[in-house]
Each structure stands twice: as C-alpha cells, then as structure tokens.
N, C-alpha and C. Protein backbone atom coordinates (compact mmCIF):
# COMPACT_ATOMS: atom_id res chain seq x y z
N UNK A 1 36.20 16.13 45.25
CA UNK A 1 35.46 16.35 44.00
C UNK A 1 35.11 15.01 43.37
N UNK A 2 33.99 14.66 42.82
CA UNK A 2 33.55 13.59 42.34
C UNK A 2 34.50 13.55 40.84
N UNK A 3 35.09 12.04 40.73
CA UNK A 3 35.96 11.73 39.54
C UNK A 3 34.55 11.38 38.43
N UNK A 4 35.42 10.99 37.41
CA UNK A 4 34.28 10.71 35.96
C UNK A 4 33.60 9.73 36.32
N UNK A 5 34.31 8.80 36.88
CA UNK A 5 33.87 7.25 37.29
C UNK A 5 32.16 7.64 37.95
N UNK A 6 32.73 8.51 39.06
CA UNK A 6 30.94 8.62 40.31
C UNK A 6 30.37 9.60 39.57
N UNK A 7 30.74 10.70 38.59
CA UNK A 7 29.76 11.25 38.07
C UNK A 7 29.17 10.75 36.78
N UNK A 8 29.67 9.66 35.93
CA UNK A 8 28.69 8.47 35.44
C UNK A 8 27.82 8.06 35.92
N UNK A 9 28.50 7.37 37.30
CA UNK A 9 27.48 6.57 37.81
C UNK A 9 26.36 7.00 38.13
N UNK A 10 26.37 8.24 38.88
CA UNK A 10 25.37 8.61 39.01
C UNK A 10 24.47 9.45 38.24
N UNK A 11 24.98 9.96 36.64
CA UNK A 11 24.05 10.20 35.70
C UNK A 11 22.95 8.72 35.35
N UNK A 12 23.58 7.44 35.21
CA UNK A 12 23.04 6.38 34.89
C UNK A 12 22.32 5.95 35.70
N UNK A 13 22.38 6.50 36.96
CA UNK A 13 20.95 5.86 38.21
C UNK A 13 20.11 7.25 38.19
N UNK A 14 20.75 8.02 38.03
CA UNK A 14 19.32 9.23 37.57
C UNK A 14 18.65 9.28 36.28
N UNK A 15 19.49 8.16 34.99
CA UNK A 15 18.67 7.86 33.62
C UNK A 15 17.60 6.75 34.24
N UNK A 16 18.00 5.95 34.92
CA UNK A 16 17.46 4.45 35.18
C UNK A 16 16.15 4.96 35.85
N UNK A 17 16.41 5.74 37.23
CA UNK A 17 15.11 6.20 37.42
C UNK A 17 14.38 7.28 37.21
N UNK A 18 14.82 7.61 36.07
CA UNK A 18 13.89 8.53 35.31
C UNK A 18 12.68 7.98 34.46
N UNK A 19 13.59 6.39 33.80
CA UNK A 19 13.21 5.60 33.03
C UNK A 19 12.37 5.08 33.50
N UNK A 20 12.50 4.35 34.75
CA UNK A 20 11.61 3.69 35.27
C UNK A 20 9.98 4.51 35.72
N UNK A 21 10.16 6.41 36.72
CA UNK A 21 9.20 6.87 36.51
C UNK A 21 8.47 7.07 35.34
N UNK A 22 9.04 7.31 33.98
CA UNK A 22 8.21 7.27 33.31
C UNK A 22 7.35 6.11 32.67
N UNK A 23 7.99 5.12 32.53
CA UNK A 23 7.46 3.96 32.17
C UNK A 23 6.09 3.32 32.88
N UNK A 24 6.11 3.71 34.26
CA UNK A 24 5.30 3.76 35.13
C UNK A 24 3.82 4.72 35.05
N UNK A 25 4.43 5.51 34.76
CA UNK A 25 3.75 7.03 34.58
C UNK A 25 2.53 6.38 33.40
N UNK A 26 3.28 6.64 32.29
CA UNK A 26 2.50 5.95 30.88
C UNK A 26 2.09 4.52 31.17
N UNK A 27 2.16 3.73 32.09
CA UNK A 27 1.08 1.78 32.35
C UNK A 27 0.08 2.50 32.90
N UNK A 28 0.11 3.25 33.96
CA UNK A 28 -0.74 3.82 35.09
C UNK A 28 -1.73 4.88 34.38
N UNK A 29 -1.76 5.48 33.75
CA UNK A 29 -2.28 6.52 32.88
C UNK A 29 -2.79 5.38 32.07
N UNK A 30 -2.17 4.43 31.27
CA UNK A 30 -3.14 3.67 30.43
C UNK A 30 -4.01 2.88 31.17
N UNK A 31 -3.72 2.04 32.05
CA UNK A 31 -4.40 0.90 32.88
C UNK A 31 -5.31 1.43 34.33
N UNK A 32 -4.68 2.71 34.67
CA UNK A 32 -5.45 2.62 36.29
C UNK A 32 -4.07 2.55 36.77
N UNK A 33 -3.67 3.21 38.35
CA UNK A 33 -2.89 2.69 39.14
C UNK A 33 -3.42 1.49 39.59
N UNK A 34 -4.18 1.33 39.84
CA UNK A 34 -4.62 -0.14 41.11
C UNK A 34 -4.66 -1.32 39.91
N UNK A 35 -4.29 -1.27 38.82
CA UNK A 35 -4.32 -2.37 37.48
C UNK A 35 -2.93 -2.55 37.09
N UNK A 36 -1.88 -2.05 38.05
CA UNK A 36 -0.22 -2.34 37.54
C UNK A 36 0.41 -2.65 38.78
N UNK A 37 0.97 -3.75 38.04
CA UNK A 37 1.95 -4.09 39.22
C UNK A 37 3.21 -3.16 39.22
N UNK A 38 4.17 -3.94 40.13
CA UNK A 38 5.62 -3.39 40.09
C UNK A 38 5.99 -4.27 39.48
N UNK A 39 5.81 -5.09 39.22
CA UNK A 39 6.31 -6.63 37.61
C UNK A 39 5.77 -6.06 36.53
N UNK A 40 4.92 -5.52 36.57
CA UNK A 40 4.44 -4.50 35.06
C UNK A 40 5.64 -3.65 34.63
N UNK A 41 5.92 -2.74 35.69
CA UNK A 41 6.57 -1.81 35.28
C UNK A 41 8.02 -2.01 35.44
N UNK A 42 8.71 -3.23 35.74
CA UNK A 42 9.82 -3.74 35.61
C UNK A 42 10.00 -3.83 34.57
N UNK A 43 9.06 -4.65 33.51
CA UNK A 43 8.98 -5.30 32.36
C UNK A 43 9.35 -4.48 31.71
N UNK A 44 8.43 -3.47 31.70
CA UNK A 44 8.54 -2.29 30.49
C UNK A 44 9.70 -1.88 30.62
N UNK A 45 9.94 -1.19 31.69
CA UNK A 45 11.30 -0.24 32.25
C UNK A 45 12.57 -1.33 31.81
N UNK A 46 12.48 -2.62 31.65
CA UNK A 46 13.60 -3.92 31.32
C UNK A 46 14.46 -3.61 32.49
N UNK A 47 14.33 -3.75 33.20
CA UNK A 47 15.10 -3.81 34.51
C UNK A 47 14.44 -4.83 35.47
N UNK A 48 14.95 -5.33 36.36
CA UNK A 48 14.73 -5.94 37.84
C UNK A 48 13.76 -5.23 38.19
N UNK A 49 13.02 -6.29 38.72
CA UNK A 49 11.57 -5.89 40.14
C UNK A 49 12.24 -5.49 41.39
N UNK A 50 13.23 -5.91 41.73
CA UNK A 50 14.18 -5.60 42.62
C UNK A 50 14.98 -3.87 42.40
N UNK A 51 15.24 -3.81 41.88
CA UNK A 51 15.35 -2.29 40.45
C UNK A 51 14.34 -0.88 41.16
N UNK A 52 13.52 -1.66 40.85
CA UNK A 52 12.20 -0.66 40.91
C UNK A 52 12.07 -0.45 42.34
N UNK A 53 11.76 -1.40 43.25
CA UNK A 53 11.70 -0.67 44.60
C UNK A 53 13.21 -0.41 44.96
N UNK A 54 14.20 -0.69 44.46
CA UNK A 54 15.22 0.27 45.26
C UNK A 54 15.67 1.74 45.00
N UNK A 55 14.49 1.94 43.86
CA UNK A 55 14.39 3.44 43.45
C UNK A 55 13.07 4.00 44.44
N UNK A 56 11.82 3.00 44.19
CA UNK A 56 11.15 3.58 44.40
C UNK A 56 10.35 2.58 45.55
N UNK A 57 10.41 2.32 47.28
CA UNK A 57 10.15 1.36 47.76
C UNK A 57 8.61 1.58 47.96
N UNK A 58 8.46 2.80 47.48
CA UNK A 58 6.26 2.55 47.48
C UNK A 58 5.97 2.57 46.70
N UNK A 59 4.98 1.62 45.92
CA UNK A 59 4.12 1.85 44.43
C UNK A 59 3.94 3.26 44.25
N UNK A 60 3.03 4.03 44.88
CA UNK A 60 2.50 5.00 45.07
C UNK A 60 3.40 6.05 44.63
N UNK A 61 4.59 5.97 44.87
CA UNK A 61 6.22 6.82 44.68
C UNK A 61 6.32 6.80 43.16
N UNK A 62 5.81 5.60 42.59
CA UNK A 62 6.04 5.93 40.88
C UNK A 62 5.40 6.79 40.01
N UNK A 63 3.84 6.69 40.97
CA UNK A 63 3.02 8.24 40.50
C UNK A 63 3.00 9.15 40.62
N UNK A 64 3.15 9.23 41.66
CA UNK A 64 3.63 10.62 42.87
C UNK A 64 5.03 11.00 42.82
N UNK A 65 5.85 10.96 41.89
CA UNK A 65 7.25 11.16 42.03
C UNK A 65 8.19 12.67 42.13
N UNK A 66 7.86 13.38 43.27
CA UNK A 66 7.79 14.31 43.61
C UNK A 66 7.80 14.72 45.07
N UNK A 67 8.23 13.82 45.92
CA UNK A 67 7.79 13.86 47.28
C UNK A 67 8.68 14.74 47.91
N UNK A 68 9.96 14.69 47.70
CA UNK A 68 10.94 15.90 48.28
C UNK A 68 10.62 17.17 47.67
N UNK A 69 10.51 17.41 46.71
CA UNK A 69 10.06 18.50 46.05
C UNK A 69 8.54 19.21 46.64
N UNK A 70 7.85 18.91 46.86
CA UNK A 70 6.35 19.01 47.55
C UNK A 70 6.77 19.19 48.94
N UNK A 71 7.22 18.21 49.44
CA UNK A 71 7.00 18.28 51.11
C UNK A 71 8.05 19.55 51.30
N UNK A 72 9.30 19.95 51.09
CA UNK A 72 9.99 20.56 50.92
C UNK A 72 10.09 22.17 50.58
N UNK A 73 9.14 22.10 49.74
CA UNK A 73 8.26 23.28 48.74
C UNK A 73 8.23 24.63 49.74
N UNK A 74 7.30 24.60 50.60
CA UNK A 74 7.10 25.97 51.75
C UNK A 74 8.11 25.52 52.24
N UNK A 75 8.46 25.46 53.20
CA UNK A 75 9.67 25.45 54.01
C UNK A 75 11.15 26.33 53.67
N UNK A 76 10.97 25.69 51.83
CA UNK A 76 12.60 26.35 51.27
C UNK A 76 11.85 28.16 50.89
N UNK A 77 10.55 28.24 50.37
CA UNK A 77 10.49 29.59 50.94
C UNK A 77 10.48 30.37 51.78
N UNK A 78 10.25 29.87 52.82
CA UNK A 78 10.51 30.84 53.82
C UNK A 78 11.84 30.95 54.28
N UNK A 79 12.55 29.62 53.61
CA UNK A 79 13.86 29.56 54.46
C UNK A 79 14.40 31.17 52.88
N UNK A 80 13.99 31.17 52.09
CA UNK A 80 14.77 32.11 51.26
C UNK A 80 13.93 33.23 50.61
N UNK A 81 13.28 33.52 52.11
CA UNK A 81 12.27 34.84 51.70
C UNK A 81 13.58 35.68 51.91
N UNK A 82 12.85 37.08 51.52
CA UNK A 82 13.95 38.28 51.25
C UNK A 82 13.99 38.89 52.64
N UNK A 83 14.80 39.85 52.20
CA UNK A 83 14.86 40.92 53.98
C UNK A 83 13.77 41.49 54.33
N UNK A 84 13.15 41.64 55.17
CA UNK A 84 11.87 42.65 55.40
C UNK A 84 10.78 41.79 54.87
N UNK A 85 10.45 40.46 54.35
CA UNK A 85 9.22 39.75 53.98
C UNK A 85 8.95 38.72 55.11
N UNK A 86 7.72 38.83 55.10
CA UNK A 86 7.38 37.99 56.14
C UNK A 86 6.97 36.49 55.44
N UNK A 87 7.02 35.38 56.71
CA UNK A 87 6.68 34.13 55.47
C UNK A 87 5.33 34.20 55.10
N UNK A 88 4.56 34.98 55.52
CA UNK A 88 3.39 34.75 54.56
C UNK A 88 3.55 35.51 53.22
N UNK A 89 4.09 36.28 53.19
CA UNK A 89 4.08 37.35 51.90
C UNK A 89 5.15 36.56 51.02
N UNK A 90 6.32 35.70 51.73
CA UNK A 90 6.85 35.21 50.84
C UNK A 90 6.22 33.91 50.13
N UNK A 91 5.36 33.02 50.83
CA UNK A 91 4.78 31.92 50.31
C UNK A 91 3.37 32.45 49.46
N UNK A 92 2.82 33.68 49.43
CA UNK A 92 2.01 34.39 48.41
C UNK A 92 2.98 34.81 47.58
N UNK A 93 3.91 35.24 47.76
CA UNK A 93 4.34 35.48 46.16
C UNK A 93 4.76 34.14 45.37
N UNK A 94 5.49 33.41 45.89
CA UNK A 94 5.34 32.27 45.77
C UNK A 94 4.77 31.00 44.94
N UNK A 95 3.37 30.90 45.54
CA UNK A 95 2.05 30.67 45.31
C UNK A 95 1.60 30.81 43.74
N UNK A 96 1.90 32.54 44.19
CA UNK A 96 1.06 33.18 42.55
C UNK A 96 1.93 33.01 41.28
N UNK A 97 3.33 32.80 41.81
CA UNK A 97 4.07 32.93 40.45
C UNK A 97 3.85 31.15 40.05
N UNK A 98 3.37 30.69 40.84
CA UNK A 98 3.68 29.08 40.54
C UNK A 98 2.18 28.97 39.96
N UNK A 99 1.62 29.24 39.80
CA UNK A 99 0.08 29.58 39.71
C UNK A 99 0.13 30.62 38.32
N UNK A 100 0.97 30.85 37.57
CA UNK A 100 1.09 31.68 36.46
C UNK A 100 1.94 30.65 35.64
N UNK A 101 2.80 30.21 36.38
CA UNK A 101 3.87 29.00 35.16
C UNK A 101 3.05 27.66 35.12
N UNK A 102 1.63 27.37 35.92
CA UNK A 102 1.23 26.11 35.66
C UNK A 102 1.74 24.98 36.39
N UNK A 103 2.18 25.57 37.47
CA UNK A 103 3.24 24.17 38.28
C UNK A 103 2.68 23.11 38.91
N UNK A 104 2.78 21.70 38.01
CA UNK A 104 1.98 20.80 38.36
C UNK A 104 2.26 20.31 39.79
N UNK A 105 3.08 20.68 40.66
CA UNK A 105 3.65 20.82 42.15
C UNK A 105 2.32 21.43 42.76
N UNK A 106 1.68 22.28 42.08
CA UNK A 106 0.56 22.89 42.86
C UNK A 106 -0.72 22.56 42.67
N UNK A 107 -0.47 21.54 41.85
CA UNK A 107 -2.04 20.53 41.18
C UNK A 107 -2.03 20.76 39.64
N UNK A 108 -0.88 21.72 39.04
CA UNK A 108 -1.52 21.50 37.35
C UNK A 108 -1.02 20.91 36.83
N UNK A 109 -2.11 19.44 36.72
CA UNK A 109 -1.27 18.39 36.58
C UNK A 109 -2.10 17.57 35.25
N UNK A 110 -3.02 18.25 34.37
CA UNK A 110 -3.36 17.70 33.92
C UNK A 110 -4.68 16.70 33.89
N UNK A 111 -6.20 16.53 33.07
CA UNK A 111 -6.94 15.62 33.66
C UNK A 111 -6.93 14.57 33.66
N UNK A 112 -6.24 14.04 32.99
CA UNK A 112 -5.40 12.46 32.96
C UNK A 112 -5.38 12.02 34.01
N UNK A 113 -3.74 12.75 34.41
CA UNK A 113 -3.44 12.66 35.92
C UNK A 113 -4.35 12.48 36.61
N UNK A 114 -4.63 13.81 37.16
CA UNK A 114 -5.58 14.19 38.11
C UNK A 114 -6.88 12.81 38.23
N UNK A 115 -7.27 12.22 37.34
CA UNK A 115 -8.35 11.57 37.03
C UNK A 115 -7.64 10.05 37.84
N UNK A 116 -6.61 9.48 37.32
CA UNK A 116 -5.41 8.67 37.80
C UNK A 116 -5.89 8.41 39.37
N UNK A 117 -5.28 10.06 39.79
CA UNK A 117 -5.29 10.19 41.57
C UNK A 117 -6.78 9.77 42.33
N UNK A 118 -7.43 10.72 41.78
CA UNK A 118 -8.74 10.57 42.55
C UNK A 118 -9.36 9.44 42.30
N UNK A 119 -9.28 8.36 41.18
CA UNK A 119 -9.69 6.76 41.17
C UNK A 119 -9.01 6.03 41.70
N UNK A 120 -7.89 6.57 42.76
CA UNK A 120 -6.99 5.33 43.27
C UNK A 120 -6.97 5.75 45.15
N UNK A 121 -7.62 5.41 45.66
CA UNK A 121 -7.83 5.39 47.17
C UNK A 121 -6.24 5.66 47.91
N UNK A 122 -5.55 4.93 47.14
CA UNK A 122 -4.25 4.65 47.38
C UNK A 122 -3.41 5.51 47.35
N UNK A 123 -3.76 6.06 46.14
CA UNK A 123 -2.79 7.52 45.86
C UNK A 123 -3.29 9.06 46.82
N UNK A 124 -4.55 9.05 46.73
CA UNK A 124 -5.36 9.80 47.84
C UNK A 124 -4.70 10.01 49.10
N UNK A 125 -4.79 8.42 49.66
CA UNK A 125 -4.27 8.66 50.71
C UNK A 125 -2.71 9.32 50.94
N UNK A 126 -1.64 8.48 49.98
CA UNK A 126 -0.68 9.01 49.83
C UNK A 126 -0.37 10.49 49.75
N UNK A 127 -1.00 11.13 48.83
CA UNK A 127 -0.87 12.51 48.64
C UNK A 127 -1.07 13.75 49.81
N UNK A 128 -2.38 12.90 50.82
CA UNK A 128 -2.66 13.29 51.92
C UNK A 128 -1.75 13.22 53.31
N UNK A 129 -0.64 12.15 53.32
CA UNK A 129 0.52 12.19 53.47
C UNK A 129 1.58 13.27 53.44
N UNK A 130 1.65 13.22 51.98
CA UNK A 130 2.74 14.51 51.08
C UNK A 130 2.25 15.70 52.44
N UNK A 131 1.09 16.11 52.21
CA UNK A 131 0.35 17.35 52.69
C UNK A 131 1.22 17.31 53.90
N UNK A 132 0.34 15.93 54.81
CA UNK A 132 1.19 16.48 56.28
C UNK A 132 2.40 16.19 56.54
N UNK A 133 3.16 15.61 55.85
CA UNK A 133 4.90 16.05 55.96
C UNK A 133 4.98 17.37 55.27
N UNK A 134 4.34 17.96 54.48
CA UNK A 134 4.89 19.14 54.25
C UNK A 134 4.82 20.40 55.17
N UNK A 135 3.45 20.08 56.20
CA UNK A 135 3.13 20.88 57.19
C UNK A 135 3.96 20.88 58.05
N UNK A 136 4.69 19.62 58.27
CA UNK A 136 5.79 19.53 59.39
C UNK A 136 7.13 19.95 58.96
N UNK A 137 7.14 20.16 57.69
CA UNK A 137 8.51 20.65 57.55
C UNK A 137 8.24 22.45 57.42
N UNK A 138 7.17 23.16 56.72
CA UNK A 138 7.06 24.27 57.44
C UNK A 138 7.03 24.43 58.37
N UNK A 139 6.54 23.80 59.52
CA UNK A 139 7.07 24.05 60.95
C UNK A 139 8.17 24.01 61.59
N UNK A 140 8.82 23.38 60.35
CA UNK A 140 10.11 23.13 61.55
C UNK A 140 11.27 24.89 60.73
N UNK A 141 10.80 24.62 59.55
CA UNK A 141 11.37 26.04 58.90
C UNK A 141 10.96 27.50 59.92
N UNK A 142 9.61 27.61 60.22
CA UNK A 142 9.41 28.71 61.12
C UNK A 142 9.79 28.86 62.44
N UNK A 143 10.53 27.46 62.97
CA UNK A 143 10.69 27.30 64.04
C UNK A 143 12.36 27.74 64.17
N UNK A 144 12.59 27.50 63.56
CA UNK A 144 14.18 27.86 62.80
C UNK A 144 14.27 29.21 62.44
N UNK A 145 13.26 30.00 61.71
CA UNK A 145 13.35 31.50 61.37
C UNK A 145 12.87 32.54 62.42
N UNK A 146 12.06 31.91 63.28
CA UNK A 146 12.10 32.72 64.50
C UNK A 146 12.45 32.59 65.78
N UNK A 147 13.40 31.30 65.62
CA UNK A 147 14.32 30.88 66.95
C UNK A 147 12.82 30.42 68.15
N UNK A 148 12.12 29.70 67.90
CA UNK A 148 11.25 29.19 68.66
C UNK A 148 12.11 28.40 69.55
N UNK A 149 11.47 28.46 71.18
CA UNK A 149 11.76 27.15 71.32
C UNK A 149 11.06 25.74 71.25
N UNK A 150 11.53 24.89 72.14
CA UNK A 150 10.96 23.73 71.29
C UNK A 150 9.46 23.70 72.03
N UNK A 151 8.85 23.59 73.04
CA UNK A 151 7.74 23.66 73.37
C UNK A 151 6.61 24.86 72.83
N UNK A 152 7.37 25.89 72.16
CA UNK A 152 6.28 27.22 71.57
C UNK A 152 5.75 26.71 70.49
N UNK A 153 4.36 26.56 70.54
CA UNK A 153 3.23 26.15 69.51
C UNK A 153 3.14 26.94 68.42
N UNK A 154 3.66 27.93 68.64
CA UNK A 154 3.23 29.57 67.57
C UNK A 154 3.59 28.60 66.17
N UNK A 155 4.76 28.19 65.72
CA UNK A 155 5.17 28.06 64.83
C UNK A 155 4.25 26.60 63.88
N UNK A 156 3.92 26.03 64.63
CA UNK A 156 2.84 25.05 64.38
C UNK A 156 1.66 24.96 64.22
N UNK A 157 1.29 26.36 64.98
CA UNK A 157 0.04 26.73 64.73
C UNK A 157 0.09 28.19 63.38
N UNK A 158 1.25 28.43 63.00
CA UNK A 158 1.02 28.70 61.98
C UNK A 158 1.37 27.71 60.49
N UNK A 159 1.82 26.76 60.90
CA UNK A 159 2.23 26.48 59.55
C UNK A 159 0.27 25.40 59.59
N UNK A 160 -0.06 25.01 60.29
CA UNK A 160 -0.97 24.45 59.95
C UNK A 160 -2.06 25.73 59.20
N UNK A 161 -2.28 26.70 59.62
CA UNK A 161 -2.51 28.17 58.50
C UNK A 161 -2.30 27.92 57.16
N UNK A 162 -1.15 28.59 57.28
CA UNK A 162 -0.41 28.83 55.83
C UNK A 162 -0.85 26.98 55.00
N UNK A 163 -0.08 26.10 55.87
CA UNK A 163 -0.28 24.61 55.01
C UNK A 163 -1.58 24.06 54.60
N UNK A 164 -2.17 25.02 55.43
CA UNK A 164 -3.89 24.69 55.07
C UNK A 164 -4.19 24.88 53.94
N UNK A 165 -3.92 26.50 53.78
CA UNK A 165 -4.46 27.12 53.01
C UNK A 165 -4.06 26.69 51.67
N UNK A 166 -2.75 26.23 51.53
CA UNK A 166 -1.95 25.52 50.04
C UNK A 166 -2.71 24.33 49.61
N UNK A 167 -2.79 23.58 51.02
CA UNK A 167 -3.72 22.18 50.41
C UNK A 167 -5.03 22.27 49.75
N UNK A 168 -5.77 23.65 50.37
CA UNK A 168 -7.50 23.69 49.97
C UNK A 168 -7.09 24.25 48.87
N UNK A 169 -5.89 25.04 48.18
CA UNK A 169 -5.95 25.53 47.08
C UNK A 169 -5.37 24.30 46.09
N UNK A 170 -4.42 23.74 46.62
CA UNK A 170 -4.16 22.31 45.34
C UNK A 170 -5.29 21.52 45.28
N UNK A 171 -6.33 21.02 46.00
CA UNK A 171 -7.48 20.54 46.23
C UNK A 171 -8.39 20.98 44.99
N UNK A 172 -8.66 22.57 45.22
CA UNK A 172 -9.25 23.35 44.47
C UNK A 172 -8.83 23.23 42.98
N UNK A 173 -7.81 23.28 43.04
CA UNK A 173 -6.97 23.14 41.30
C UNK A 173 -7.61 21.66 40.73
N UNK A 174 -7.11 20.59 41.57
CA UNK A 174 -7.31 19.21 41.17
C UNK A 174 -8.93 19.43 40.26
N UNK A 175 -9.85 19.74 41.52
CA UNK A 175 -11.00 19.42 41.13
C UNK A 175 -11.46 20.39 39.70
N UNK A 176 -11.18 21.48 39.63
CA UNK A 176 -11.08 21.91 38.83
C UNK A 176 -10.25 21.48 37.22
N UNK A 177 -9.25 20.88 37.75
CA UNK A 177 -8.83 20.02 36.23
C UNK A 177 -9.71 18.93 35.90
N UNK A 178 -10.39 18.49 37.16
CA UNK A 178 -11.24 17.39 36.80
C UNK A 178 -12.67 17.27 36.17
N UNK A 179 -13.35 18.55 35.96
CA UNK A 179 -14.64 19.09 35.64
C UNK A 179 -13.41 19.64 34.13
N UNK A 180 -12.38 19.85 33.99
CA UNK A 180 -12.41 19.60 32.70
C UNK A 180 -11.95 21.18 32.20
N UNK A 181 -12.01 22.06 33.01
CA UNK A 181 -11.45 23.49 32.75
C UNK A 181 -10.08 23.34 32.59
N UNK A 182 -9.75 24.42 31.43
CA UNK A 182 -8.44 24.70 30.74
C UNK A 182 -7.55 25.66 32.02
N UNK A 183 -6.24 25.09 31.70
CA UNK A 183 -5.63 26.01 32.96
C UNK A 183 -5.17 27.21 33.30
N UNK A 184 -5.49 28.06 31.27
CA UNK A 184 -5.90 29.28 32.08
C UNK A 184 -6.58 29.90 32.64
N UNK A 185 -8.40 28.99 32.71
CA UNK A 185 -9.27 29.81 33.23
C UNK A 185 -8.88 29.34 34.72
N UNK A 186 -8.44 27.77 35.20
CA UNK A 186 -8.04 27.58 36.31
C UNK A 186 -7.25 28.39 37.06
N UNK A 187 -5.96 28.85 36.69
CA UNK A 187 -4.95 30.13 37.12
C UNK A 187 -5.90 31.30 37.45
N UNK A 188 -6.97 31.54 36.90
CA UNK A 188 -7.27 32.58 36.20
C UNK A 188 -8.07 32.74 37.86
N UNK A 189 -9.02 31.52 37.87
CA UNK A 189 -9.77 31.33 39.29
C UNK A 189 -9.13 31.62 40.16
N UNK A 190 -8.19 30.42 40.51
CA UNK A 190 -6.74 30.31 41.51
C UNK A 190 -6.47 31.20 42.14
N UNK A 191 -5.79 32.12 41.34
CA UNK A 191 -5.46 33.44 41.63
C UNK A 191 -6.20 34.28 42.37
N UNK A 192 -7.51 34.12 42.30
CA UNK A 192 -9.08 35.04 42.67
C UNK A 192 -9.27 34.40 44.17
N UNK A 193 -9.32 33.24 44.18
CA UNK A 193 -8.91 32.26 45.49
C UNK A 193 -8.49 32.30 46.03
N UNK A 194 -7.00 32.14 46.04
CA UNK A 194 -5.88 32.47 46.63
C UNK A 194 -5.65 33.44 47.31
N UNK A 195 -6.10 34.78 46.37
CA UNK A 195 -5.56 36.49 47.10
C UNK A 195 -6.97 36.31 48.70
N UNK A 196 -7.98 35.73 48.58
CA UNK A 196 -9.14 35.47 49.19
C UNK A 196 -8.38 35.03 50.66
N UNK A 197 -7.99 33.66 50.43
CA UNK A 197 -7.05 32.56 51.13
C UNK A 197 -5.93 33.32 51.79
N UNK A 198 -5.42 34.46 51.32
CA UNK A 198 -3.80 35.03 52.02
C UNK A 198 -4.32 35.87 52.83
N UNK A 199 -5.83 36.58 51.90
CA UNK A 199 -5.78 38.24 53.08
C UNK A 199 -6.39 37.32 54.39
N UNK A 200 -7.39 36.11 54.13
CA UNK A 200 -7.70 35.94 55.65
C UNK A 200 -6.83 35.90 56.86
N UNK A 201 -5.17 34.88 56.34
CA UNK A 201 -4.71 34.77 57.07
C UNK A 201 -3.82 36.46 57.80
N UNK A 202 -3.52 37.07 56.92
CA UNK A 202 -2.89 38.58 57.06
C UNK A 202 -3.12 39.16 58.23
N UNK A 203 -4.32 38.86 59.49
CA UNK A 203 -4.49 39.75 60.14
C UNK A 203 -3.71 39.09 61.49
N UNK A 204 -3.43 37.65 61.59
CA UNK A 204 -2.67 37.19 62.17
C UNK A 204 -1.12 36.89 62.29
N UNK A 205 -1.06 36.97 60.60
CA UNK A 205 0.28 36.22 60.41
C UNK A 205 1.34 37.64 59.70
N UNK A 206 0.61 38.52 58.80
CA UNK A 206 1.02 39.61 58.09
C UNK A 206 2.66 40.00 58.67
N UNK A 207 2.69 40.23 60.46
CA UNK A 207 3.62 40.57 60.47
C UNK A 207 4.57 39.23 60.99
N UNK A 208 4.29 37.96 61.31
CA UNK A 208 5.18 36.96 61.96
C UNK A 208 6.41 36.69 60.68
N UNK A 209 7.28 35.89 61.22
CA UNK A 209 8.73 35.09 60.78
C UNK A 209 9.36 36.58 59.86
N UNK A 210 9.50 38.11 60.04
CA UNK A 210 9.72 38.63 58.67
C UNK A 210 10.86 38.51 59.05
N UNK A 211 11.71 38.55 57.98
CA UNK A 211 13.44 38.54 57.94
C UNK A 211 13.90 39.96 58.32
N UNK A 212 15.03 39.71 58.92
CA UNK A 212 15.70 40.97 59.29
C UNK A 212 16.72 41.25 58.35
C-alpha cells in the first residue's frame, strides 16, 4: 500500500503537471502554438525547462494532453461492452452518450481550441497520430475479444471501420466548431451523422466481437 510519503509525492507531480498543462494551454491559445517555446512555458509554469519535457517530452503533448485517454478510448469499450453487445453497438452507444455530454475527447473542444489545432501543421499532424494509435489499439482489443489469431486480418480490418468512422466524425465536429456553430446544434448534427456512420457499418459488423 502506498505510505503518505508516495501518496504526496505523487499528488505534487500530478499538481506540477497539471500546472504546467495549463499554463501552456493559456500561452498557446494566446500566442499560436508555433509562437511558444518550451522556455515560454517553463517561465510561466516557474519550473525548469528540464521540468517540462520530463512531463511532457513533445511540445505538441502540452496541447494535446490527452493521448492515453484518446488512443485508449475504443478499445476500453469494447473491452467493457455488456453481455450480448456487439463492439459496434457498444462503441455507438458510446459515441452518442459522449456526443450528448459534449466530450471534448470527441472534438468538443471549443473554437479557440479547435482554431489553435488547425493553424498549427504540427498539431495536425500529431493528432493524426492520436487517430492511428488509437486504431491499433482497437485492434488489438478485438483481437483479444474474439481470440484472433495473430495472422487473422478480420480484427484489423474492422477496427480500421469502426476507427474510421470516429475520426470522420471528430473531423466533422472540429470543422463544425470552426464555422462557429454552438454545440448544441453540433450534437444535434452529430448525432444525425453518426446514426448514418453506424447503420453503414451494421451489415458487416452488427453481429462480430458480441460478448458472451
């Protein structure tokens, strides 16, 4: 069991880099990402430049601070769909409820933000990243829920499906915060999108990975 001592410590490196994402968050939002250093955001944050990348060793990580959470995202649903749901029905329900609370995980992120990302080549690319580690970790989740072996494509050729379909819909959100629509008419779309986006895949996938 962790004594007081390590559970300090480690409240104070989860204050420090909390501190530091935000501090980051608010230069980058004022200046541009591509207009801040990591000596910028040392400064502010009053910590070491040294500090900062051992929280965060990519610039890109201070904007984007979310990468386990995202890449991670499908995968832990399917790993904790219910009995009798298949992973597509569990990553649509999913989807929609995250798509009703506004979850900036799924692009509602604000036009600030959003405005941030798409002026920085850098972050673009990064995010495009996020995407395909997240595709690979649904694959490796379906590969796991239906005992694939390792050479069967099935499971890869569905998560590139399903992972598709999440990216053209966070895609969809972005651009849509970026023309400046409020996020309930965005949800409101989303949703209309989305159900569009699930039934296509349904005639293939409807019955694969369901839990027993």
């Amino acid at each position: 069991m962790p004594t007081p001592t390590t559970g300090l410590r480690a409240l104070k490196k989860q204050q420090t880099r909390e501190n530091i994402s935000n501090q980051a968050t608010r230069l980058f939002l004022e200046r541009g990402f591509d207009n801040v250093t990591i000596a910028d955001v040392a400064a502010a944050a009053q910590v070491a430049k040294m500090t900062v990348t051992n929280y965060f060793p990519r610039k890109e990580d201070l904007a984007l601070d979310m990468h386990d959470v995202f890449v991670q995202q499908l995968a832990t649903t399917v790993r904790e769909r219910e009995p009798g749901e298949s992973a597509l029905g569990a990553l649509r329900r999913a989807y929609l409820t995250a798509v009703a609370a506004h979850d900036p995980v799924i692009g509602f992120s604000g036009p600030q933000f959003a405005r941030m990302i798409a002026d920085s080549p850098a972050l673009v690319a990064r995010l495009r990243e996020f995407h395909d580690d997240r595709e690979k970790a649904l694959a490796a989740a379906l590969t796991e829920a239906t005992g694939a072996v390792p050479d069967d494509i099935t499971p890869r050729v569905a998560a590139i499906q399903l992972a598709g379909v999440h990216r053209l819909l966070f895609e969809e959100t972005m651009r849509r915060t970026l023309d400046g629509q409020h996020n309930d008419d965005i949800a409101q779309a989303i949703t209309r999108d989305a159900g569009i986006a699930f039934d296509a895949l349904a005639p293939a996938l409807a019955g694969y990975a369901i839990r027993r």
